[in-house]
N, C-alpha and C. Protein backbone atom coordinates (compact mmCIF):
# COMPACT_ATOMS: atom_id res chain seq x y z
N UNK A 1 16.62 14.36 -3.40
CA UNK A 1 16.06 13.04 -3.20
C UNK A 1 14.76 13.15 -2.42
N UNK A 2 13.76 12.55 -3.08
CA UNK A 2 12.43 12.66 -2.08
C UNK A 2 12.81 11.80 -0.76
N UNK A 3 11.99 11.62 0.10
CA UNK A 3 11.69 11.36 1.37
C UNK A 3 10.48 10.46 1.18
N UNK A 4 9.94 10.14 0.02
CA UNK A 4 8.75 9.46 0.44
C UNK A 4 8.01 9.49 -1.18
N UNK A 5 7.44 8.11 -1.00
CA UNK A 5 6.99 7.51 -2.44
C UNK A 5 5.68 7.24 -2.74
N UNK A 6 4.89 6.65 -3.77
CA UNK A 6 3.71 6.02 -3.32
C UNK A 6 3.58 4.88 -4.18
N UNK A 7 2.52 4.06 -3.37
CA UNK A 7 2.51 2.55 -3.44
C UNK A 7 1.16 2.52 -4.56
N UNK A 8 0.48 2.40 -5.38
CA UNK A 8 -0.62 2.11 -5.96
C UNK A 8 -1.59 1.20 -5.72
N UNK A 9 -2.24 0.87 -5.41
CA UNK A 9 -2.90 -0.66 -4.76
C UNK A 9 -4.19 -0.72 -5.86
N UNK A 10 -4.09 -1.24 -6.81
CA UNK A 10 -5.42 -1.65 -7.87
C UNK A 10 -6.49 -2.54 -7.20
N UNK A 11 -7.51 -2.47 -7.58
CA UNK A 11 -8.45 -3.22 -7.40
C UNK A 11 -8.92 -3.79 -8.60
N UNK A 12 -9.94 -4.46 -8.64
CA UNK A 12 -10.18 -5.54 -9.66
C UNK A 12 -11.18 -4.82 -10.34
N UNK A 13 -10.61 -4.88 -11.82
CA UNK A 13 -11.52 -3.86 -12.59
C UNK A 13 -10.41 -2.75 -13.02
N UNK A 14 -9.73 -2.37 -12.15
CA UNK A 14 -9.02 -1.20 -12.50
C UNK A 14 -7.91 -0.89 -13.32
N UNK A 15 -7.59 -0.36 -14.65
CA UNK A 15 -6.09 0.02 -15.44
C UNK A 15 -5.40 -0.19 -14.69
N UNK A 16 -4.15 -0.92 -14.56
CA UNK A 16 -2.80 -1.14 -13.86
C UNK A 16 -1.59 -0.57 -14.59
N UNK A 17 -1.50 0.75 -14.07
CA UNK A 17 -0.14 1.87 -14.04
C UNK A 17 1.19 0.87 -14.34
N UNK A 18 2.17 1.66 -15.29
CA UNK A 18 3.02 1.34 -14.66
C UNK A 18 4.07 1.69 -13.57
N UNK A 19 4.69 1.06 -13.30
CA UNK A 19 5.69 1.48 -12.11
C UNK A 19 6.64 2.73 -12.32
N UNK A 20 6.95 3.71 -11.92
CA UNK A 20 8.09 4.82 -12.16
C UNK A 20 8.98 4.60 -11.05
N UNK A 21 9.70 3.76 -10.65
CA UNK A 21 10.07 3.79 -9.11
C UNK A 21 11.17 4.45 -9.12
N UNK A 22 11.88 5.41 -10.87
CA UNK A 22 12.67 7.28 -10.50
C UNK A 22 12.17 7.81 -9.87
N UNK A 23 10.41 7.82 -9.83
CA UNK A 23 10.06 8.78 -8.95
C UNK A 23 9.34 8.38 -8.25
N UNK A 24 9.79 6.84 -7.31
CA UNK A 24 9.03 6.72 -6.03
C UNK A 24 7.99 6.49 -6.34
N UNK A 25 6.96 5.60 -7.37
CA UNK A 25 6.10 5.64 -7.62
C UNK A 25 5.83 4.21 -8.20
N UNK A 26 5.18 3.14 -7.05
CA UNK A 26 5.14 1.87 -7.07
C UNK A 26 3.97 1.48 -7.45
N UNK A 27 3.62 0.23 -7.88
CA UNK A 27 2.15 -0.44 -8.21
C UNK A 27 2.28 -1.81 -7.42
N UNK A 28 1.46 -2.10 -6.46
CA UNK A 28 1.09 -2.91 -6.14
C UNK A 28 0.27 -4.16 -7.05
N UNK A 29 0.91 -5.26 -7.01
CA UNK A 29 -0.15 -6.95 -6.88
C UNK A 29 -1.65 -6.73 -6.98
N UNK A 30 -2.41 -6.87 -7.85
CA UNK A 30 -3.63 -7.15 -7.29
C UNK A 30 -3.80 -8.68 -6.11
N UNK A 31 -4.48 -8.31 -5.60
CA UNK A 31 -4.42 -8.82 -4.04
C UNK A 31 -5.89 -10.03 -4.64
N UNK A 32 -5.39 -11.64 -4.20
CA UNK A 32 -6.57 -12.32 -4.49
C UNK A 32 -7.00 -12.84 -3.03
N UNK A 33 -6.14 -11.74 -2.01
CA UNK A 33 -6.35 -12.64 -0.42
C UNK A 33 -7.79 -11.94 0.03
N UNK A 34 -8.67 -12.42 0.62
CA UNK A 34 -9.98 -12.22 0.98
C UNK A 34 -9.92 -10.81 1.58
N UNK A 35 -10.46 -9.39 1.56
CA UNK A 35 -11.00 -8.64 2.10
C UNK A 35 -9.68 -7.78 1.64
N UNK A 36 -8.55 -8.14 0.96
CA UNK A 36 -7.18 -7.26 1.03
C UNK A 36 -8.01 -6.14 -0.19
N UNK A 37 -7.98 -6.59 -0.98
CA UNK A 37 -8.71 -5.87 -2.10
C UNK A 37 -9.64 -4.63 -1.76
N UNK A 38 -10.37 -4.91 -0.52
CA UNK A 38 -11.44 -3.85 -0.65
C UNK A 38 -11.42 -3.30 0.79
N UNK A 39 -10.28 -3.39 0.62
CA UNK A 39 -10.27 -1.91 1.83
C UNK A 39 -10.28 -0.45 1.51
N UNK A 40 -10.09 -0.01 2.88
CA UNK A 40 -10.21 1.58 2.42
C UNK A 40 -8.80 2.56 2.21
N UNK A 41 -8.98 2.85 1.81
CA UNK A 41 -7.60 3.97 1.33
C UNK A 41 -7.47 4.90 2.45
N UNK A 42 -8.46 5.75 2.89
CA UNK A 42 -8.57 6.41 3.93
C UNK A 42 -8.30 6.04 5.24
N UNK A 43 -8.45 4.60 5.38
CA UNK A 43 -8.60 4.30 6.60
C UNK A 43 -7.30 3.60 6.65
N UNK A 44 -6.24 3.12 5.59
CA UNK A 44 -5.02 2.79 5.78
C UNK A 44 -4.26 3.88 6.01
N UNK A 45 -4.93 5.09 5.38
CA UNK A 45 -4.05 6.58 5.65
C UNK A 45 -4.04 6.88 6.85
N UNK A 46 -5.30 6.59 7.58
CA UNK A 46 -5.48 7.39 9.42
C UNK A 46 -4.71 6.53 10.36
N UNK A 47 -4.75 5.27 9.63
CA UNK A 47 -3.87 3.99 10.18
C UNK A 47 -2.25 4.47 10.51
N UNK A 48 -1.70 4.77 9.40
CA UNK A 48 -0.72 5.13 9.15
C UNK A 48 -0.30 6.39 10.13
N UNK A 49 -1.03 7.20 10.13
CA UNK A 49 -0.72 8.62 10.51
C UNK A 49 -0.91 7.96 12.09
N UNK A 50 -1.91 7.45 12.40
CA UNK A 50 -1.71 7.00 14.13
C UNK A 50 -0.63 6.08 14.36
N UNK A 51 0.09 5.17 13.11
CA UNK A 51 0.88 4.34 13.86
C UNK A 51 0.30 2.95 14.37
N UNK A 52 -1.15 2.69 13.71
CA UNK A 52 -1.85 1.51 14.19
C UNK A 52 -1.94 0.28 13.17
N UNK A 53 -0.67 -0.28 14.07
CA UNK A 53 0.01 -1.50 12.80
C UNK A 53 -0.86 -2.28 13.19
N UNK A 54 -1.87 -2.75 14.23
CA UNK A 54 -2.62 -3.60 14.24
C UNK A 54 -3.63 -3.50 12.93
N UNK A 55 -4.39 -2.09 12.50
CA UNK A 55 -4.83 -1.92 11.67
C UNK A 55 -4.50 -3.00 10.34
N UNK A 56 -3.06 -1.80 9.79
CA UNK A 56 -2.59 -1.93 9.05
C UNK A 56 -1.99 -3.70 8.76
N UNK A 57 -1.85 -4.29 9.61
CA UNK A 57 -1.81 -5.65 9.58
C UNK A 57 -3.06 -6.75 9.36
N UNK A 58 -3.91 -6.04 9.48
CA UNK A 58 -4.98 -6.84 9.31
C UNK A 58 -5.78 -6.27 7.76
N UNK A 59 -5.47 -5.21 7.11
CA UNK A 59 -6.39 -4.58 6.37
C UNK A 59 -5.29 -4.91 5.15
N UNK A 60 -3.93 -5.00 5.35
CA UNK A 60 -2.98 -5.77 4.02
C UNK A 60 -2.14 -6.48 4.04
N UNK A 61 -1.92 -6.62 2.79
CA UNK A 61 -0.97 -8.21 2.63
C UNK A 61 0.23 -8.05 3.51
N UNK A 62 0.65 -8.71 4.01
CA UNK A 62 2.20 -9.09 4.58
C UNK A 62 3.35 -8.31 4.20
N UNK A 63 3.49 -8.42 2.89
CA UNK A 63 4.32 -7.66 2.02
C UNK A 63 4.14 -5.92 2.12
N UNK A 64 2.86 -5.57 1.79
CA UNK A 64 2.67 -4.28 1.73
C UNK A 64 2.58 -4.02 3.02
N UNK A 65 2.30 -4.21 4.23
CA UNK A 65 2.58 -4.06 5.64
C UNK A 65 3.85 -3.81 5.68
N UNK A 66 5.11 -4.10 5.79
CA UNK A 66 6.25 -4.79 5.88
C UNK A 66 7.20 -3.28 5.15
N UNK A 67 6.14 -3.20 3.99
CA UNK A 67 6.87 -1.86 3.13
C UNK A 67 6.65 -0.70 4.15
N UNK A 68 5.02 -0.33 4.13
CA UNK A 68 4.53 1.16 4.42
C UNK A 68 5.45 1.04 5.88
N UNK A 69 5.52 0.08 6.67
CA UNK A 69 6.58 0.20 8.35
C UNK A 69 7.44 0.18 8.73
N UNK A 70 8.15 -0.05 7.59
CA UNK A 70 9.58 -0.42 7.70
C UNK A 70 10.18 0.27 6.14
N UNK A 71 10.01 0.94 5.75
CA UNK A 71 10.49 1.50 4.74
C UNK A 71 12.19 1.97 4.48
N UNK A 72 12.79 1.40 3.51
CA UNK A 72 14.31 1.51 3.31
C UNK A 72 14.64 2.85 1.87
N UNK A 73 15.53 3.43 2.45
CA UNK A 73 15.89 4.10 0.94
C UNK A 73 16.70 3.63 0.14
């Protein structure tokens, strides 16, 4: 069993995957909430790795916050 999945986050413009979630492998909503869309990937990653939910709360939706912090198997 993996330990850990990934979330897809499209932007506008972009092919939308589908979901494999056998293998942990999710697609996100395109996001129509102001600024959710065009964040950075990198900078939700350094977010993540420090643990800076303030970040991460302000840079995505509610929902996808809620996932990457609280994650269930």
């Amino acid at each position: 069993m993996k330990d850990f999945g990934i979330v897809v986050v499209p932007r506008e413009g972009d092919k939308i995957p589908a979901e494999k979630t056998a293998k942990f492998v999710f697609v996100a909503k395109l996001s129509t909430e102001k600024g959710v869309s065009g964040f950075s990937s990198t900078k939700v990653r350094a977010a993540m790795e420090k643990k800076d939910s303030e970040y991460l709360k302000n840079a995505l939706s509610a929902k996808t916050c809620d996932f990457l912090l609280n994650p269930t198997k």
